[in-house]
C-alpha atoms as a PDB file:
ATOM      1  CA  UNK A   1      11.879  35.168 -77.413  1.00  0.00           C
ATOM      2  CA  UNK A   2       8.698  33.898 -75.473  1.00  0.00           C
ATOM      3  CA  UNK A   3       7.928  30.301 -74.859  1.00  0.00           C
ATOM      4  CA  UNK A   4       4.141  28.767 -75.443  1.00  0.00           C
ATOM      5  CA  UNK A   5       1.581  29.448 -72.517  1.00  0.00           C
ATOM      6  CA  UNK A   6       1.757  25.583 -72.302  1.00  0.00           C
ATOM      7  CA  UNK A   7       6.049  26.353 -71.273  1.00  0.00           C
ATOM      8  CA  UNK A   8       4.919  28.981 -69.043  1.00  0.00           C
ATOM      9  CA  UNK A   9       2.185  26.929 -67.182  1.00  0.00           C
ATOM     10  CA  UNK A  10       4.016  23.657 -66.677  1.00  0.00           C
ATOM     11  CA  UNK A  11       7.049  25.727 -65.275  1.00  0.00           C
ATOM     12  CA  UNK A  12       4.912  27.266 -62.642  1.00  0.00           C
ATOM     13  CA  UNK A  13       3.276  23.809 -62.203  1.00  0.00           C
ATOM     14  CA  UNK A  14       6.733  22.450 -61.352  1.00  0.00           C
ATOM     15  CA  UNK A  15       7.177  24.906 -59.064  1.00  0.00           C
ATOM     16  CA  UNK A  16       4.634  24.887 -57.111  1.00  0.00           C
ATOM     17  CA  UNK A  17       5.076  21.428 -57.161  1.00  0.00           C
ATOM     18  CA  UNK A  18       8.320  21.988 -55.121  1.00  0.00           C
ATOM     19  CA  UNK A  19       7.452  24.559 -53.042  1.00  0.00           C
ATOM     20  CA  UNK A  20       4.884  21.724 -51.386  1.00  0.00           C
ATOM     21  CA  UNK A  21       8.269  20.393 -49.764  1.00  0.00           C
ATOM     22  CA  UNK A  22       8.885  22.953 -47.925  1.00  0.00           C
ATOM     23  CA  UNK A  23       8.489  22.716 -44.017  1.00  0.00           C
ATOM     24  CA  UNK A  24       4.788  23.960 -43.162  1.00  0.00           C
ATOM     25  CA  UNK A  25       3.465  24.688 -46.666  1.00  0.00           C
ATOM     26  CA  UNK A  26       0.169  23.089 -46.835  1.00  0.00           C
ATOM     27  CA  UNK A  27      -0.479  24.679 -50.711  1.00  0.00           C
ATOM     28  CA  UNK A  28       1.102  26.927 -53.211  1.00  0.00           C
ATOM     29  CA  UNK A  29       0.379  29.093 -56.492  1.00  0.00           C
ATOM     30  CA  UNK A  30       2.896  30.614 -58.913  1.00  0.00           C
ATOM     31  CA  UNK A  31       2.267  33.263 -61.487  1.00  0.00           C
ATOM     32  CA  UNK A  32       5.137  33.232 -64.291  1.00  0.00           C
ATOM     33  CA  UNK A  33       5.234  35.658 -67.106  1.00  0.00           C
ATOM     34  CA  UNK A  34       5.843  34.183 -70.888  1.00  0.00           C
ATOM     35  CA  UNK A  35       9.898  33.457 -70.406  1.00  0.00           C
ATOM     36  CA  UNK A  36       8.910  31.762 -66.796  1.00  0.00           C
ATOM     37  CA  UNK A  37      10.336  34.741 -64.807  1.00  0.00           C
ATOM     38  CA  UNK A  38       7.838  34.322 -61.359  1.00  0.00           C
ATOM     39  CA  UNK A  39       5.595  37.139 -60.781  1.00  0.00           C
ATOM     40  CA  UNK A  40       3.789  36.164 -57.715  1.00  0.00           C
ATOM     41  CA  UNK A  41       4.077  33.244 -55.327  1.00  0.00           C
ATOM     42  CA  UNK A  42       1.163  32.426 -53.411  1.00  0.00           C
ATOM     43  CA  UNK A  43       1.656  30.099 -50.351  1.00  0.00           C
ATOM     44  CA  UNK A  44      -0.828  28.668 -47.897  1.00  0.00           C
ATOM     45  CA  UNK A  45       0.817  27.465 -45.041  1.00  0.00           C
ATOM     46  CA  UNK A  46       0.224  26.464 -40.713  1.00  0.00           C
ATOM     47  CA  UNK A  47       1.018  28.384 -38.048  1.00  0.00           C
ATOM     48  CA  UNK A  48       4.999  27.348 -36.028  1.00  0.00           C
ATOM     49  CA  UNK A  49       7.636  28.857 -38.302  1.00  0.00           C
ATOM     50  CA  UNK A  50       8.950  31.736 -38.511  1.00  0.00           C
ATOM     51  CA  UNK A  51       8.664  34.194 -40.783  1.00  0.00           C
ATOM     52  CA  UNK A  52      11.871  34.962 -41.992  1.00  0.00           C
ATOM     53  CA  UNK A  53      12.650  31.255 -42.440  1.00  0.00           C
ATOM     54  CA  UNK A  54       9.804  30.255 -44.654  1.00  0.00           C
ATOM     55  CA  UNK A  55      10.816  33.176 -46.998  1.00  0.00           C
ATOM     56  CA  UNK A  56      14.514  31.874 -46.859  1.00  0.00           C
ATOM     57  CA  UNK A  57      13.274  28.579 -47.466  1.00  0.00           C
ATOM     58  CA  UNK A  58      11.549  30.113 -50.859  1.00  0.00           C
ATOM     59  CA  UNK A  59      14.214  32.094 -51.788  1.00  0.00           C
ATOM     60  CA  UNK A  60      16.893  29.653 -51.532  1.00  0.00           C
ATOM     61  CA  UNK A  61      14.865  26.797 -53.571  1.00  0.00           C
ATOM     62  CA  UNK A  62      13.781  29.382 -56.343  1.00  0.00           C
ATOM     63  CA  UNK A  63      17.490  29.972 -56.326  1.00  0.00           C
ATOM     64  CA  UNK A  64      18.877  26.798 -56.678  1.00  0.00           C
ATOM     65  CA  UNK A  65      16.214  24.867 -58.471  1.00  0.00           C
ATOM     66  CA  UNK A  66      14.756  27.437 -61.172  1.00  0.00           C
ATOM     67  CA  UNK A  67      18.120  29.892 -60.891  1.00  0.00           C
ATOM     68  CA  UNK A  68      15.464  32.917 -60.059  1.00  0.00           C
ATOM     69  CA  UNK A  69      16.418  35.628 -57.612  1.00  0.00           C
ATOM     70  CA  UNK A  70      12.755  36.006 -55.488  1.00  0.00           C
ATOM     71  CA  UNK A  71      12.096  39.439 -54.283  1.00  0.00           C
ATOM     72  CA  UNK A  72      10.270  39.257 -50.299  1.00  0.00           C
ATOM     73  CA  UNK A  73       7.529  41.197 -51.919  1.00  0.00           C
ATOM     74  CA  UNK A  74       6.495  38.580 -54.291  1.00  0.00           C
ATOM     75  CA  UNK A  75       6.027  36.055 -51.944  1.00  0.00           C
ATOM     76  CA  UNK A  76       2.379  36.323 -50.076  1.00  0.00           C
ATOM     77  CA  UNK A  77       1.131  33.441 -47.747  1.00  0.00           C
ATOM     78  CA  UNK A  78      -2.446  32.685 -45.732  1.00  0.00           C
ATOM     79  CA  UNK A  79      -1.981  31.723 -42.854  1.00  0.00           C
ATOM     80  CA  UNK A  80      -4.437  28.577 -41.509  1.00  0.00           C
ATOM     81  CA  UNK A  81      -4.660  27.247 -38.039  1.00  0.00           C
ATOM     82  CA  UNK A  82      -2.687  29.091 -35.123  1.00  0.00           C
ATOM     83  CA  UNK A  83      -4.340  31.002 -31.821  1.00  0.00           C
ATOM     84  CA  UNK A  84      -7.771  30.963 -33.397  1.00  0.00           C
ATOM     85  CA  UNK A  85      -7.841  27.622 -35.075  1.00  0.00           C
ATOM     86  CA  UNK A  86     -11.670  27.690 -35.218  1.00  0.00           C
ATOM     87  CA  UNK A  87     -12.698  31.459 -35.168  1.00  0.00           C
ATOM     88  CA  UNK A  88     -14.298  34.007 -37.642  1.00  0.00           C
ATOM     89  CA  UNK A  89     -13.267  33.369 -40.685  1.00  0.00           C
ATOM     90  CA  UNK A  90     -11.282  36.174 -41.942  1.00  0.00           C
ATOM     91  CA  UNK A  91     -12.800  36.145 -45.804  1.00  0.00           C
ATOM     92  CA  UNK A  92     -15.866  38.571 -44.905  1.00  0.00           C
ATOM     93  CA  UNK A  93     -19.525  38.902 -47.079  1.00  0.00           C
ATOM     94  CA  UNK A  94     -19.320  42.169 -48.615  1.00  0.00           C
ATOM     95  CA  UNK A  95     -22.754  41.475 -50.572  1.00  0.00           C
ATOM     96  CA  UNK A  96     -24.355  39.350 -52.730  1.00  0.00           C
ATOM     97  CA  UNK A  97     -26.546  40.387 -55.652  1.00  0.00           C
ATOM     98  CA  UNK A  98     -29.175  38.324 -58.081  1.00  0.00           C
ATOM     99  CA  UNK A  99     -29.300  39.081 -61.372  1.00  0.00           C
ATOM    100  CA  UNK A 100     -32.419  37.775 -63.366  1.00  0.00           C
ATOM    101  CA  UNK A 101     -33.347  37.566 -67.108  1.00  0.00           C
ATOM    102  CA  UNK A 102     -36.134  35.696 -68.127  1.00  0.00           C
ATOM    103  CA  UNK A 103     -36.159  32.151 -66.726  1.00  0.00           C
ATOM    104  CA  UNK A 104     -32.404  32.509 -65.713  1.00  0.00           C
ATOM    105  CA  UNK A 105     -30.729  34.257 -62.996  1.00  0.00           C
ATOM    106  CA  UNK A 106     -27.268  35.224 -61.791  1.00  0.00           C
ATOM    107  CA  UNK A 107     -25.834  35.451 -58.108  1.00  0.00           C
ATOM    108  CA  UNK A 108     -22.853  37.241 -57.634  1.00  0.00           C
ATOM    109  CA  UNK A 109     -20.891  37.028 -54.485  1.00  0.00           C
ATOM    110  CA  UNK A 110     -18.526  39.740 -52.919  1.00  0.00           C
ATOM    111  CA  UNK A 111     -16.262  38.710 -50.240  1.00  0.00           C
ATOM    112  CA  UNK A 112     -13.282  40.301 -48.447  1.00  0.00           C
ATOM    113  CA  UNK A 113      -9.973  39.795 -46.959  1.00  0.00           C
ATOM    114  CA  UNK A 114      -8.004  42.928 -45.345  1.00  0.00           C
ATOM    115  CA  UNK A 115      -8.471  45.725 -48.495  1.00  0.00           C
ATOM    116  CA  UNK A 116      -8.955  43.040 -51.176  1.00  0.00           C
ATOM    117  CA  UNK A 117     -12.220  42.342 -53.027  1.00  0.00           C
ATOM    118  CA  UNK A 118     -12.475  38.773 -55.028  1.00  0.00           C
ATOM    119  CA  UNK A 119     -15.938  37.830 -56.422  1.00  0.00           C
ATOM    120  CA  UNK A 120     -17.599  34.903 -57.364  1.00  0.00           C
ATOM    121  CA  UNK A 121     -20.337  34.100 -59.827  1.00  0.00           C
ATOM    122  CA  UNK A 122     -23.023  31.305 -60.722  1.00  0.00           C
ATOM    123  CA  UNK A 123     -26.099  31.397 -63.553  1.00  0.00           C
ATOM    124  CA  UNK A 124     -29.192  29.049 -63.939  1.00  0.00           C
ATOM    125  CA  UNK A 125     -32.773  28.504 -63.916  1.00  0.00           C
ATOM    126  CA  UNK A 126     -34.749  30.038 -61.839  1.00  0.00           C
ATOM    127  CA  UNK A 127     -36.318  28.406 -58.255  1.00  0.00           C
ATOM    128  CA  UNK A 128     -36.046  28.498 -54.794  1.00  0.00           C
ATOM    129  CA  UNK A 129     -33.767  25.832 -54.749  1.00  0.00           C
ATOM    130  CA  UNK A 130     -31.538  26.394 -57.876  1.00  0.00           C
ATOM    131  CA  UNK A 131     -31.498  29.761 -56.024  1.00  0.00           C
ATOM    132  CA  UNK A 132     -29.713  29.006 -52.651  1.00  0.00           C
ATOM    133  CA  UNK A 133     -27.852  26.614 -54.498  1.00  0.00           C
ATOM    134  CA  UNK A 134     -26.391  28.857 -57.020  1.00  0.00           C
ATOM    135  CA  UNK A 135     -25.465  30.891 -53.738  1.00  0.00           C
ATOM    136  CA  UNK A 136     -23.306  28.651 -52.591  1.00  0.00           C
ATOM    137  CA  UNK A 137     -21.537  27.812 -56.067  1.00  0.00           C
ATOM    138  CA  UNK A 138     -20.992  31.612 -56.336  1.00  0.00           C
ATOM    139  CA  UNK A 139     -19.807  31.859 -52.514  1.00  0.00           C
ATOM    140  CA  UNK A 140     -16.963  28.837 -53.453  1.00  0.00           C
ATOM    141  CA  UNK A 141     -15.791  30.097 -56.598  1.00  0.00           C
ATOM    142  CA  UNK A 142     -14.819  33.570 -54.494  1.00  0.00           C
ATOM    143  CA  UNK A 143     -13.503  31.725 -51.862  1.00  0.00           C
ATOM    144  CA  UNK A 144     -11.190  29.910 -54.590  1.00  0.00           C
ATOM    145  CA  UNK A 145     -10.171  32.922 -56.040  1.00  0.00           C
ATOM    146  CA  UNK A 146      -9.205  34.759 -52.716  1.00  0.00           C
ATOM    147  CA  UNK A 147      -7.272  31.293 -51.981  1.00  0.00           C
ATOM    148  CA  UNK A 148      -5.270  32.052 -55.548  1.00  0.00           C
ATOM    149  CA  UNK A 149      -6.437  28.700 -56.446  1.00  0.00           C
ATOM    150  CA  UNK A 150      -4.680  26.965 -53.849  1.00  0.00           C
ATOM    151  CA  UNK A 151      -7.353  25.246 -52.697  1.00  0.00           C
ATOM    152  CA  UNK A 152     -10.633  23.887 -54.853  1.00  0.00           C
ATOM    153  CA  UNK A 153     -13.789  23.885 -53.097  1.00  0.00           C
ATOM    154  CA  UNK A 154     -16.662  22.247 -54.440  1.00  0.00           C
ATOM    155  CA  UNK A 155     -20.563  22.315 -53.255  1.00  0.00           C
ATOM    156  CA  UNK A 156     -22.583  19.203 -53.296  1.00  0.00           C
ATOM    157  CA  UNK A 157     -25.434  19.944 -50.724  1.00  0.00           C
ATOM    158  CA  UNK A 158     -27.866  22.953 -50.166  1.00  0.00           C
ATOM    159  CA  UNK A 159     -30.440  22.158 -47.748  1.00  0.00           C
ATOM    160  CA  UNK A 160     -32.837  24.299 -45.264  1.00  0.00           C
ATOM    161  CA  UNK A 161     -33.630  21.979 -42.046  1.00  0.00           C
ATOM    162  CA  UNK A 162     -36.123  23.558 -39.065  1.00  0.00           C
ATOM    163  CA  UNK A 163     -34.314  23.629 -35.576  1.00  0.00           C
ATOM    164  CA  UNK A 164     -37.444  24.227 -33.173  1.00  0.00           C
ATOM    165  CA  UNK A 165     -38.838  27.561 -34.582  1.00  0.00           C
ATOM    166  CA  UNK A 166     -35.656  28.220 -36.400  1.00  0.00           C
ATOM    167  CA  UNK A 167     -34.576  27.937 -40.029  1.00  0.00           C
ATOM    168  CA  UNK A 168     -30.825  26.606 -40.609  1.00  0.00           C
ATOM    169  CA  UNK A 169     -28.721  26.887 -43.874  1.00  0.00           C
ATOM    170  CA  UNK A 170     -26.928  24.115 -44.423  1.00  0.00           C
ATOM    171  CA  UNK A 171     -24.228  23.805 -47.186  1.00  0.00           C
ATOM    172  CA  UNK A 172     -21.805  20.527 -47.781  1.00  0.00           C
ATOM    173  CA  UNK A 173     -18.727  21.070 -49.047  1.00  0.00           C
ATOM    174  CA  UNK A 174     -15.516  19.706 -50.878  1.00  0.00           C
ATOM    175  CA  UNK A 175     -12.155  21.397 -50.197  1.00  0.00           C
ATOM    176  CA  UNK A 176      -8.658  20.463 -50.494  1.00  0.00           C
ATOM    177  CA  UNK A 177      -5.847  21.270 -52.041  1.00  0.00           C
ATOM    178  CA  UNK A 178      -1.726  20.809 -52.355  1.00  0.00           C
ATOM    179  CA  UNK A 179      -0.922  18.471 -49.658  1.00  0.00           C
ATOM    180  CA  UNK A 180      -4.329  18.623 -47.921  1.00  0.00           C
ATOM    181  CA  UNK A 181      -6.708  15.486 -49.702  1.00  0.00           C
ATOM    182  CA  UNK A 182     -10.133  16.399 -50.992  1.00  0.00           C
ATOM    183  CA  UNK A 183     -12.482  16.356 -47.267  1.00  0.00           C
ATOM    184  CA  UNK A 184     -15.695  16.841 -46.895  1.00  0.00           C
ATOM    185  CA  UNK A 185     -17.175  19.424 -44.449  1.00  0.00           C
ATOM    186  CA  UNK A 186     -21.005  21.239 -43.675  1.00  0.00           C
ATOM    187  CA  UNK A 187     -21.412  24.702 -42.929  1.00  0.00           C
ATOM    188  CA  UNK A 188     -24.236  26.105 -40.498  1.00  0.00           C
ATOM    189  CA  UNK A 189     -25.965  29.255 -40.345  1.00  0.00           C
ATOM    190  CA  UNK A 190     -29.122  30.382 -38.603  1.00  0.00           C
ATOM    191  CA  UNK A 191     -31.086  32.168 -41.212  1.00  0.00           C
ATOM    192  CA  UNK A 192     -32.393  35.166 -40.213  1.00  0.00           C
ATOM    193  CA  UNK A 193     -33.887  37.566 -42.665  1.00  0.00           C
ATOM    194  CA  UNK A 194     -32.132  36.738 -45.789  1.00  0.00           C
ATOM    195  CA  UNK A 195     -31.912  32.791 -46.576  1.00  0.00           C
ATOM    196  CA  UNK A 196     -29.456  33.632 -49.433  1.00  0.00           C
ATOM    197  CA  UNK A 197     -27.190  35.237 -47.651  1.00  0.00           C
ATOM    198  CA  UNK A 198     -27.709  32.616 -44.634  1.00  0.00           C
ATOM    199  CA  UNK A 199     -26.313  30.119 -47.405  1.00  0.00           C
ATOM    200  CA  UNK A 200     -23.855  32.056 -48.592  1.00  0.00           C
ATOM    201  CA  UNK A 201     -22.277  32.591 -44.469  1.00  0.00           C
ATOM    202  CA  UNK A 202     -22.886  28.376 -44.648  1.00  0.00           C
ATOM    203  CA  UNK A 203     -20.098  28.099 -46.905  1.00  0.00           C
ATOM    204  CA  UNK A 204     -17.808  30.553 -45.029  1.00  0.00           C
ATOM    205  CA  UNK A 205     -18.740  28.801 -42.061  1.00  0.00           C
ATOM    206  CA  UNK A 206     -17.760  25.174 -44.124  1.00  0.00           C
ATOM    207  CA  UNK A 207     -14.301  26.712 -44.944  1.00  0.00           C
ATOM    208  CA  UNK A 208     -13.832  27.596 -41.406  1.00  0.00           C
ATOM    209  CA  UNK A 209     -14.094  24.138 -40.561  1.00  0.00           C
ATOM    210  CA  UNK A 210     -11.566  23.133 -43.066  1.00  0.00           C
ATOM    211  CA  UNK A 211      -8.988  25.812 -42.332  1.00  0.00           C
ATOM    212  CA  UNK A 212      -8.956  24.298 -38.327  1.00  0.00           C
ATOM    213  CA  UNK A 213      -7.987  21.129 -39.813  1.00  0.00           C
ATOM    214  CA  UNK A 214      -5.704  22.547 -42.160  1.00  0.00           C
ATOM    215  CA  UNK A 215      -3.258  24.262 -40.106  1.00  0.00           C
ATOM    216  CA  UNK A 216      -3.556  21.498 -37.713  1.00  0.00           C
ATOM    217  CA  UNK A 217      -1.772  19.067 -40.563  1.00  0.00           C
ATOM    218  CA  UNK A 218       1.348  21.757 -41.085  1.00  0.00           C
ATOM    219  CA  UNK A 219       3.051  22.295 -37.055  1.00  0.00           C
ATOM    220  CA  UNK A 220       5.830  24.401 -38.937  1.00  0.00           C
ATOM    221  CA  UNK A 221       5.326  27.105 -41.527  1.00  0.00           C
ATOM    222  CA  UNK A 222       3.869  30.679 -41.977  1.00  0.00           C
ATOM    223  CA  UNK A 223       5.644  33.694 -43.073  1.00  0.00           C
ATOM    224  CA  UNK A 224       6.055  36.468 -45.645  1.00  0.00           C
ATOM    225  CA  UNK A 225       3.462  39.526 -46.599  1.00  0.00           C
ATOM    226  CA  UNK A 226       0.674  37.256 -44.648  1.00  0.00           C
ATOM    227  CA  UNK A 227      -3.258  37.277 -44.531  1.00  0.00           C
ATOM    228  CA  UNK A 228      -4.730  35.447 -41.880  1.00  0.00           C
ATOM    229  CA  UNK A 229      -7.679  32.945 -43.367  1.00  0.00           C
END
């Protein structure tokens, strides 16, 4: 017999709530089916341990806490931090795409990770402004989704500045998560052709900034089927 969605939730609550003490892991997400059984375990963790002992790690406290044999393949973690602690980020701009219907319009926002497409959308009135801004919103709900929810990040400035004879997107952001406090952090892209996508590449560039710091807060931890962030 299947427990309440409510059962369900607040046993993967608790154990992502446990997986946070584990060495390196900076954030976590579990997927449970009806009866709690784990589906998926989502980990975002620094760079400094080893593979194979961060999935021991999760395999022993799923074992002994929850009494649930965890499968390698379940287990997928993001890595944060490590050679390239301030580099490219590795969540990519696929496209972006404005939908428009009467005085209300849509931007949709495509990004990738390795083979992996996760999209993010934002609607409102139309203008220039409520444009770029809606950009960003879109661009930070796909970045949440490719982080499995492990981390929130929130927009709360869109702005266009000159720099000589150059236009500059720039997009403040909120992001934390797990163990890592809400921070704020500002994202800068020249705009080129496009300001839309400019400010959508301003947010990337913002969670950039905020994956540096990240893995430099976890010295020990990455491992399992891992995507570098």
């Amino acid at each position: 017999m299947s427990q309440p969605s409510s059962w369900s939730d607040q046993t993967a609550k608790t154990m992502e709530a446990a997986l946070l003490g584990l060495p390196g892991v900076l954030s976590s997400h579990v997927e449970v089916d009806a009866g709690g059984r784990v589906q998926e375990i989502h980990l975002l963790a620094g760079p400094g341990r080893a593979e194979h002992q961060l999935l021991r790690d999760v395999q022993s406290l799923m074992a002994i806490s929850f009494g649930q044999d965890v499968e390698t393949g379940v287990v997928h973690l993001t890595r944060v931090g490590g050679g390239d602690e301030y580099g490219e980020s590795r969540l990519r701009l696929l496209r972006h795409r404005l939908e428009t219907e009467g005085t209300q319009i849509a931007v949709l926002v495509e990004l990738g990770n390795g083979d992996r497409v996760f999209r993010g959308e934002a609607r409102g009135t139309r203008g220039p402004a409520a444009l770029l801004r809606l950009a960003a919103v879109a661009t930070a709900r796909a970045v949440i989704a490719a982080l499995y929810r492990m981390v929130e990040v929130q927009v709360f400035s869109v702005q266009r500045v000159r720099l000589g004879h150059r236009t500059v997107a720039l997009v403040g952001i909120t992001a934390g998560g797990g163990i890592l406090p809400p921070q704020e952090y500002v994202g800068a892209v020249l705009v080129k052709l496009d300001e839309t996508e400019a400010t959508c590449r301003a947010v990337l560039d913002g969670v950039n900034r905020f994956f540096a710091l990240a893995g430099q807060l976890a010295p020990e931890g990455i491992g399992g089927t891992a995507s570098n962030a």
